[in-house]
C-alpha atoms as a PDB file:
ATOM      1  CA  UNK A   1     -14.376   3.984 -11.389  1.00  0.00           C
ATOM      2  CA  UNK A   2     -14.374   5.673  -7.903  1.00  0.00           C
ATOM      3  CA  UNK A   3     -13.557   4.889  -3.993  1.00  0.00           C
ATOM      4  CA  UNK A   4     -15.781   6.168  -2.044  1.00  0.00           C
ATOM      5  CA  UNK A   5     -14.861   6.360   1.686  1.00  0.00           C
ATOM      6  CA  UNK A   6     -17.841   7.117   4.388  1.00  0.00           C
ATOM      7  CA  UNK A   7     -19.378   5.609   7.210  1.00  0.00           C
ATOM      8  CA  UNK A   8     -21.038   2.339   7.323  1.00  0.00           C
ATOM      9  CA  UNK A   9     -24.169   0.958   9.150  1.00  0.00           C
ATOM     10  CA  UNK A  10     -22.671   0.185  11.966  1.00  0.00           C
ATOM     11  CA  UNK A  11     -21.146   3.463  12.146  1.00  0.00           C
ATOM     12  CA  UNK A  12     -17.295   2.520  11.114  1.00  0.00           C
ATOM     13  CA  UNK A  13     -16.096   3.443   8.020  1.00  0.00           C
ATOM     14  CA  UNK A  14     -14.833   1.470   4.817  1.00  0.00           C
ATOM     15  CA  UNK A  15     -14.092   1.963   1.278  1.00  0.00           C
ATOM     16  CA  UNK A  16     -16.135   0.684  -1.785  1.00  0.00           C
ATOM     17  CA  UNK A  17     -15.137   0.664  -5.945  1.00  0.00           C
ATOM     18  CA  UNK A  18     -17.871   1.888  -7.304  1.00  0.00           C
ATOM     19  CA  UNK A  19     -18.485   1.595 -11.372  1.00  0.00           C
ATOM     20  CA  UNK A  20     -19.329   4.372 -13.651  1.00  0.00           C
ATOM     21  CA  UNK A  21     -22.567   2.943 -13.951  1.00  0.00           C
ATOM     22  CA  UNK A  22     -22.662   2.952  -9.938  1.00  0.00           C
ATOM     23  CA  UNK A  23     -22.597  -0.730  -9.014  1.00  0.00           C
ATOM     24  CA  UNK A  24     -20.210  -1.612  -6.470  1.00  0.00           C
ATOM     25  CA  UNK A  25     -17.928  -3.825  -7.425  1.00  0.00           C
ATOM     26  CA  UNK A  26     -15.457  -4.096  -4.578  1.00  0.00           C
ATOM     27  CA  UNK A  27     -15.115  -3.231  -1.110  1.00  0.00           C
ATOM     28  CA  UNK A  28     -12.574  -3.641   1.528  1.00  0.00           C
ATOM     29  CA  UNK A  29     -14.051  -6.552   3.384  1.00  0.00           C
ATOM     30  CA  UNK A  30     -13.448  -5.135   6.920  1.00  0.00           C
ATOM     31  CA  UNK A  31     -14.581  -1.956   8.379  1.00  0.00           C
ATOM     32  CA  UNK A  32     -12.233   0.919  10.211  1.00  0.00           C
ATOM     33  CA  UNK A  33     -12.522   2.588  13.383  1.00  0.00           C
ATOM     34  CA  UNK A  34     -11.563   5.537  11.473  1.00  0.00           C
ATOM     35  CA  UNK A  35     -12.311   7.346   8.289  1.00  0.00           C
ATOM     36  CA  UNK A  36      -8.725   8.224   7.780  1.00  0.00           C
ATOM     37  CA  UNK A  37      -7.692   4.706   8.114  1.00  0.00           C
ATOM     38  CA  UNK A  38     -10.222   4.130   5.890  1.00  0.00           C
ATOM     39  CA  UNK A  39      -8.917   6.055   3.353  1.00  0.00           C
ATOM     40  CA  UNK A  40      -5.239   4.700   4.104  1.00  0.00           C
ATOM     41  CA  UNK A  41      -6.700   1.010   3.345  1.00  0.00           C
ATOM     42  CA  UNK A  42      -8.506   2.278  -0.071  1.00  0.00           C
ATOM     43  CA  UNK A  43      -4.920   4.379  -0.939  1.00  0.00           C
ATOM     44  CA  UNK A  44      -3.418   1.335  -0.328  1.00  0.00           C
ATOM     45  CA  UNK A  45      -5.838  -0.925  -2.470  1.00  0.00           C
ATOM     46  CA  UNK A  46      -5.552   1.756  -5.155  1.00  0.00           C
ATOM     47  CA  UNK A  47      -1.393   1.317  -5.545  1.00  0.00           C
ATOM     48  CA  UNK A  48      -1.428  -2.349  -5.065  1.00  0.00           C
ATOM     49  CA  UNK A  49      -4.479  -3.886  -6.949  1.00  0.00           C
ATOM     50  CA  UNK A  50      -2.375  -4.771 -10.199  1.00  0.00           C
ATOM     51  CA  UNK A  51       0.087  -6.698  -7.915  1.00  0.00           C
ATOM     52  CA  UNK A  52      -2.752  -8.678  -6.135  1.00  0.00           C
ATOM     53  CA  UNK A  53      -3.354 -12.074  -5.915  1.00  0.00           C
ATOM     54  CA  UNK A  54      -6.929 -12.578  -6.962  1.00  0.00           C
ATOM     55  CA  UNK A  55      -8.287 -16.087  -5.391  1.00  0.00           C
ATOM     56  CA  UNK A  56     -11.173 -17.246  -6.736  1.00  0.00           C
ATOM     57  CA  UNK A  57     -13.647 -19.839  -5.143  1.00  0.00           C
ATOM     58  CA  UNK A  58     -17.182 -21.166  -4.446  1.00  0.00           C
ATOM     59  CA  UNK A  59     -19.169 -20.692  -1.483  1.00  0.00           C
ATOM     60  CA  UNK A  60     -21.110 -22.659  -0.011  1.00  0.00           C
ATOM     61  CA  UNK A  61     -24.235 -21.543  -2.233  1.00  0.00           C
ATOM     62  CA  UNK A  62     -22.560 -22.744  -5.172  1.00  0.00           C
ATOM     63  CA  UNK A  63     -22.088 -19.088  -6.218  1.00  0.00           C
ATOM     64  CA  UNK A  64     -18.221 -17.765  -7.075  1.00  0.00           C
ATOM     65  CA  UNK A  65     -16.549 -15.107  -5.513  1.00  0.00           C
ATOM     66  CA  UNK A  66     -13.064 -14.108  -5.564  1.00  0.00           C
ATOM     67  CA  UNK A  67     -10.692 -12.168  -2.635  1.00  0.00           C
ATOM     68  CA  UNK A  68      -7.495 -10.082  -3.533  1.00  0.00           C
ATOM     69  CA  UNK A  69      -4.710 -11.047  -1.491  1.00  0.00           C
ATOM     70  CA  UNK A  70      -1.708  -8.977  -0.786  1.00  0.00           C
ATOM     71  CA  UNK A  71       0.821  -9.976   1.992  1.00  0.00           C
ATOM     72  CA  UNK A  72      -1.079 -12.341   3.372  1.00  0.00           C
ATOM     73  CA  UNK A  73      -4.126 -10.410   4.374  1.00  0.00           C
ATOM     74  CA  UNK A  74      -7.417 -10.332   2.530  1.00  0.00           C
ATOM     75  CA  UNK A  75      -7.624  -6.495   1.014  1.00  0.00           C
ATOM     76  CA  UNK A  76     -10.735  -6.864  -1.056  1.00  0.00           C
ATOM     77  CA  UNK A  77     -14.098  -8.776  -1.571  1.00  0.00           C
ATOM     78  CA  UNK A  78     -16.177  -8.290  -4.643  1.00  0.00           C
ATOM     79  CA  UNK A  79     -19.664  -6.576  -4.509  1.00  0.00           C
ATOM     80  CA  UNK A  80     -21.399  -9.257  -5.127  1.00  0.00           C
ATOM     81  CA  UNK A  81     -21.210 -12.766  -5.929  1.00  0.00           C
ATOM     82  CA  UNK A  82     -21.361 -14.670  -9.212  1.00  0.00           C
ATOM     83  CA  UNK A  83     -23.192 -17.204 -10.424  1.00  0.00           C
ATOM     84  CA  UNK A  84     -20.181 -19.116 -12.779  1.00  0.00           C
ATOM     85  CA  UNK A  85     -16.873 -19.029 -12.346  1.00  0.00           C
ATOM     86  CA  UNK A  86     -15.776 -16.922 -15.449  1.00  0.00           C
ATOM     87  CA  UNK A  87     -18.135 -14.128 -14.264  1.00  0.00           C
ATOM     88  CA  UNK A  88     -16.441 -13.903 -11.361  1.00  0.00           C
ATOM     89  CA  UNK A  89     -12.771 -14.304 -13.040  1.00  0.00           C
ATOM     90  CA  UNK A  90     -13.922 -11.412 -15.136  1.00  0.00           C
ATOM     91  CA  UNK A  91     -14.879  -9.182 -12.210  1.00  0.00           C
ATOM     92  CA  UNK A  92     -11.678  -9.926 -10.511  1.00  0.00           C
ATOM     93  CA  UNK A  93      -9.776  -8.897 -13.892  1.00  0.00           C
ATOM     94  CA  UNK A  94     -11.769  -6.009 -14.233  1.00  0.00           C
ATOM     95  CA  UNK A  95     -10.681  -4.691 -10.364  1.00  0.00           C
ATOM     96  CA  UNK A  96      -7.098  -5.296 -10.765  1.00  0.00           C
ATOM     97  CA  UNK A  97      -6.711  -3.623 -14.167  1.00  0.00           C
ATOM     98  CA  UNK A  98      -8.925  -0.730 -12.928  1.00  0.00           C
ATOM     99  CA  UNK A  99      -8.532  -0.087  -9.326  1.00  0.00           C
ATOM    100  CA  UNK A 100      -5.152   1.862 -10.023  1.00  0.00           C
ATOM    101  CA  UNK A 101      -6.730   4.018 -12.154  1.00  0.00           C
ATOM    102  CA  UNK A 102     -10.153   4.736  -9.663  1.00  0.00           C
ATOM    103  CA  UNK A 103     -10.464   8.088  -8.650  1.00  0.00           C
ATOM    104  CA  UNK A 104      -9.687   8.440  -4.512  1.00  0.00           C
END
């Protein structure tokens, strides 16, 4: 897995996880006026992903989705969202046991 930091369409920046097979599967959920705070946030999500609480829950679509939680602010959002809960309790697994190891 790897972060990748850039601009958005809106012309902020935010981080994504991207796969090895190039899906994204996470993203910061917010975008940054900067790229270097952009960069700070994915740092960040990078050391503290294991020690994240993952919430998982159902939208309104009856599709599941999880957030990572750490100090009381939402740090991540999956990629996409899932269509049973299990699928989305693996994806949220998969991010905190992999983030740490992403390359920045």
């Amino acid at each position: 897995m790897r972060f990748d930091v850039k601009a958005d369409k809106g012309g902020n920046y935010s981080w994504w996880l991207i796969s090895s097979n190039g899906q994204t599967v996470a993203w910061a959920g917010e975008s940054y006026a900067s790229k270097s705070n952009a960069q700070r946030a994915a740092e960040s999500f990078k050391k503290g992903a294991s020690e994240a609480k993952f919430e998982l829950y159902e939208n309104k679509g009856g599709d599941w989705s999880w957030r990572a939680h750490r100090g009381g602010n939402v740090v991540a959002v999956p990629g996409e969202a899932f269509a049973s809960k299990s699928n989305a309790q693996r994806s949220a697994d998969n991010v905190r046991d992999s983030a740490g190891s992403a390359e920045l």
